[in-house]
Protein backbone atom coordinates (compact mmCIF):
# COMPACT_ATOMS: atom_id res chain seq x y z
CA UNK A 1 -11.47 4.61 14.08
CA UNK A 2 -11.63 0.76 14.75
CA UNK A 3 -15.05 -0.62 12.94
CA UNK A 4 -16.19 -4.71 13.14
CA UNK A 5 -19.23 -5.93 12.27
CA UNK A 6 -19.87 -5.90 15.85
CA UNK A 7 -17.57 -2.86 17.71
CA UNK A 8 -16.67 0.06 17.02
CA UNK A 9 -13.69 2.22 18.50
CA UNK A 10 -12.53 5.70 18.33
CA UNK A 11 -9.72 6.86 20.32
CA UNK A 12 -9.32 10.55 20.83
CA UNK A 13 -7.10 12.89 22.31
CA UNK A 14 -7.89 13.06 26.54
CA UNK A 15 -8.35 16.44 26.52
CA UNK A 16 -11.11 16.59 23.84
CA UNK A 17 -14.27 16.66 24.47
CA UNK A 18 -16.59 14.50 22.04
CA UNK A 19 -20.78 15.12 21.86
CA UNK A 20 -23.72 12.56 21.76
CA UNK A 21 -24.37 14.08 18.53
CA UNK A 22 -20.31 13.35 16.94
CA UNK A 23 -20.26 9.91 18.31
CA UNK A 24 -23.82 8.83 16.51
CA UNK A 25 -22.27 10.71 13.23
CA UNK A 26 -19.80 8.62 13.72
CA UNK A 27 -21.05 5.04 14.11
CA UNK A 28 -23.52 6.05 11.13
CA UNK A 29 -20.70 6.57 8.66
CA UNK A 30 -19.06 3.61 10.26
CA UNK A 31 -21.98 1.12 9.57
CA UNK A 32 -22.95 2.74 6.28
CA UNK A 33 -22.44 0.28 3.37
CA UNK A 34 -21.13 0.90 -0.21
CA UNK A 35 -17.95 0.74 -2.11
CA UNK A 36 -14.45 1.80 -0.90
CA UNK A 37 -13.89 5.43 -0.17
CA UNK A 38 -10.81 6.50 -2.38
CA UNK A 39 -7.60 8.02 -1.27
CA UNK A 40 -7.90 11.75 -1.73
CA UNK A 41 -4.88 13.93 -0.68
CA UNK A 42 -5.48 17.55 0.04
CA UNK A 43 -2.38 19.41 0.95
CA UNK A 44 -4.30 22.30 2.18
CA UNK A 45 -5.60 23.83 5.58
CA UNK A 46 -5.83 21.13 8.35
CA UNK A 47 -5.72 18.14 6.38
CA UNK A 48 -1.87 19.41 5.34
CA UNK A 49 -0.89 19.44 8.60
CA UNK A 50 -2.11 16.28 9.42
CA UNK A 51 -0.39 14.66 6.13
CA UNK A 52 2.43 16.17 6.89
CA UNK A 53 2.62 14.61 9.83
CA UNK A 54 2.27 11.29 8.92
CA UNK A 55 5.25 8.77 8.33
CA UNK A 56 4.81 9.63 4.42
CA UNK A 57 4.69 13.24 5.08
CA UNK A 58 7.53 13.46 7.29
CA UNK A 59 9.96 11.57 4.96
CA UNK A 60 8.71 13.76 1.99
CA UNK A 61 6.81 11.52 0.42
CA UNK A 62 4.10 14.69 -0.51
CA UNK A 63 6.50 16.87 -2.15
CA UNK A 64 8.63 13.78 -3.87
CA UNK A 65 9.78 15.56 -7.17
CA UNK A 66 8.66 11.69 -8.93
CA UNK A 67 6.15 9.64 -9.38
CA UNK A 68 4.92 8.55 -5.61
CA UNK A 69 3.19 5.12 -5.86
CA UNK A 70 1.72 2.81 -3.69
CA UNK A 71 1.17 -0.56 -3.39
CA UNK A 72 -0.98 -3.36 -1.54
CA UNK A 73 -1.43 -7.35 -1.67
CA UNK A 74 -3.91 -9.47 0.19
CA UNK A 75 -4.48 -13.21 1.35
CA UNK A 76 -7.78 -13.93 2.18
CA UNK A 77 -9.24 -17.10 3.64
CA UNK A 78 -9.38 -19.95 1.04
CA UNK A 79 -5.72 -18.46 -0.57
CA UNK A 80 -7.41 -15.70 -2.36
CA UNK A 81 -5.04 -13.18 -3.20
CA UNK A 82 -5.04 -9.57 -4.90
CA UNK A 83 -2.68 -7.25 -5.28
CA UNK A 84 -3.14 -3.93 -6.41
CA UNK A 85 -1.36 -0.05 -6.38
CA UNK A 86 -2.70 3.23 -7.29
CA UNK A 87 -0.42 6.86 -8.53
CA UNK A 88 -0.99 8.95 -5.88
CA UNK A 89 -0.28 12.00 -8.22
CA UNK A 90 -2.51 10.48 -10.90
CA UNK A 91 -5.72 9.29 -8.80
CA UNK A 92 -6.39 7.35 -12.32
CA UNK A 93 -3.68 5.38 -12.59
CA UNK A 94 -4.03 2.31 -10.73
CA UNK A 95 -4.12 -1.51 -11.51
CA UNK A 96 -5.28 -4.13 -9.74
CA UNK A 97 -5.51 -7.84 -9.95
CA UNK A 98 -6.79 -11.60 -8.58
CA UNK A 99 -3.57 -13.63 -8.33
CA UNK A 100 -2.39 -17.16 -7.93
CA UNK A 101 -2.56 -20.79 -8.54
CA UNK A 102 -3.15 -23.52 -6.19
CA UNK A 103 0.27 -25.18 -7.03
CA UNK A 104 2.20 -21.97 -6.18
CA UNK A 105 0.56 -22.09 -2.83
CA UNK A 106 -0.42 -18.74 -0.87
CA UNK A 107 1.62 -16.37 1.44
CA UNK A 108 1.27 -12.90 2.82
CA UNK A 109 4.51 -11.80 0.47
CA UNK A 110 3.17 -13.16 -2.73
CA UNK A 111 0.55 -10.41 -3.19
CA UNK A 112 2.56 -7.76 -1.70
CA UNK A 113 5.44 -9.22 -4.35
CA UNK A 114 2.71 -9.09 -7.23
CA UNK A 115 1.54 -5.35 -6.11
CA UNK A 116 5.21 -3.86 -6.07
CA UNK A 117 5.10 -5.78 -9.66
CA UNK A 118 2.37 -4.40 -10.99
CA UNK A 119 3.33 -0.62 -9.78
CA UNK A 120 6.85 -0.98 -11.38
CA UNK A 121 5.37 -2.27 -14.98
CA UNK A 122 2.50 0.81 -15.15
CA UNK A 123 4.99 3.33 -14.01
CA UNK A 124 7.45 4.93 -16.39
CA UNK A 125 10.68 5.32 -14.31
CA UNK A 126 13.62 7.43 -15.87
CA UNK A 127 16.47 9.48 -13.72
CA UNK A 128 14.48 12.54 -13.98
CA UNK A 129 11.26 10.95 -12.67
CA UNK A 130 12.47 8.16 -10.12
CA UNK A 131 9.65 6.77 -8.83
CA UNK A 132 9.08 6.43 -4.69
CA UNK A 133 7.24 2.96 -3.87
CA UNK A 134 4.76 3.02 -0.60
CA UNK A 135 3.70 -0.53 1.48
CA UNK A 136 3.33 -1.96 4.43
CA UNK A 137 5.08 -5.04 4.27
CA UNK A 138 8.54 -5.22 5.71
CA UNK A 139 9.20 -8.64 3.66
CA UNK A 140 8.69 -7.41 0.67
CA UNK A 141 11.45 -4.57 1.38
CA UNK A 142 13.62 -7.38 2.31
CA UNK A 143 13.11 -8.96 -0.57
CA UNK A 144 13.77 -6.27 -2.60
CA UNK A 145 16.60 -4.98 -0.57
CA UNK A 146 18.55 -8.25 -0.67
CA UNK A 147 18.77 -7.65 -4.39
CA UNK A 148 19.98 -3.63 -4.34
CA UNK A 149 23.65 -3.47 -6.01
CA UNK A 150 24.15 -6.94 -5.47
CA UNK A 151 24.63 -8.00 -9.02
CA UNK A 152 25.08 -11.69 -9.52
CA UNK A 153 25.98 -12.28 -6.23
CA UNK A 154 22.72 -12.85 -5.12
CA UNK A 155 20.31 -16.25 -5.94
CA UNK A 156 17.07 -17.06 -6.08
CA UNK A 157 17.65 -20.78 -5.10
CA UNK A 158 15.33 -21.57 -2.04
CA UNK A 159 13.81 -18.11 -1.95
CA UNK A 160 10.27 -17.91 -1.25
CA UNK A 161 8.16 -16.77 -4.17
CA UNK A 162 11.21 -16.57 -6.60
CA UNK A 163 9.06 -16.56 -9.44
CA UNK A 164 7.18 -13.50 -8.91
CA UNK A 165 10.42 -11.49 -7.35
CA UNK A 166 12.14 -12.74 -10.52
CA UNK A 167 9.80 -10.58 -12.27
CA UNK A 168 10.57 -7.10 -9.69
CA UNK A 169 14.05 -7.66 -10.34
CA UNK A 170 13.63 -7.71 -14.04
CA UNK A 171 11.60 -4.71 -13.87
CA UNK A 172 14.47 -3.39 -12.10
């Protein structure tokens, strides 16, 4: 479900059929104002199968024997930016953050950057509990990847954000 301040979208499969009655349940939930809902995996019944599903699900991110974490940064108008991850076995366990300075300028990689930061400094990692990191940002993964067994190869010289992925690679 797509939701704006002025649309709203569903999509459903063609061959269901929805009621009046769903579709005002629906848009009430959708305009209904509050906080965030939180993240709560189920692994039972219907919702398992749906999970399961999923691009997490089908590369085994539910039944990872370590810590599964994931992580998210923002940019908002005005270069506001957060960053922020949550333990998806320990609901708790999250952090999250207001980042930057207007001399370090703003990008869509910085917050992602300080998230995957954040997750790696409030997760104990050890080679019995590895730790799987979740996002949506294929820069960041770049980022990172550039630096994987690379040893002192690699610089940071002319690399976007080098401050902040100075700190993942320390962490790492």
């Amino acid at each position: 479900m797509a939701v704006s301040k002025d649309h709203a979208s569903c999509w459903v499969h063609k061959d269901l059929t929805v009621t009046t009655r769903q579709i005002q349940a629906l848009l009430t939930a959708a305009r209904a104002s509050g906080g965030k809902d939180e993240c709560q995996v189920r692994l039972t019944g219907i919702e398992r199968e749906y999970l399961m599903g999923t691009v997490i699900g089908r590369l085994g991110g539910y039944s990872f024997r370590g810590t599964v974490t994931a992580g998210n940064g923002s940019n908002q108008k005005g270069g506001k930016m957060g960053a922020g991850y949550v333990n998806l076995q320990k609901q708790r366990k999250r952090q999250q953050r207001k980042m930057g300075r207007n001399e370090e300028g703003s990008s869509s990689n910085r917050p992602e950057l300080a998230a995957f930061v954040l997750a790696l400094r409030g997760t104990p990692v050890t080679v019995t509990k590895p730790m799987l990191y979740l996002c949506d940002n294929q820069a960041l993964l770049k980022a990172v990847k550039r630096w994987v067994g690379e040893g002192g190869k690699a610089t940071l010289v002319g690399v976007p954000d080098a401050n902040i992925l100075l700190e993942a690679i320390e962490e790492l």
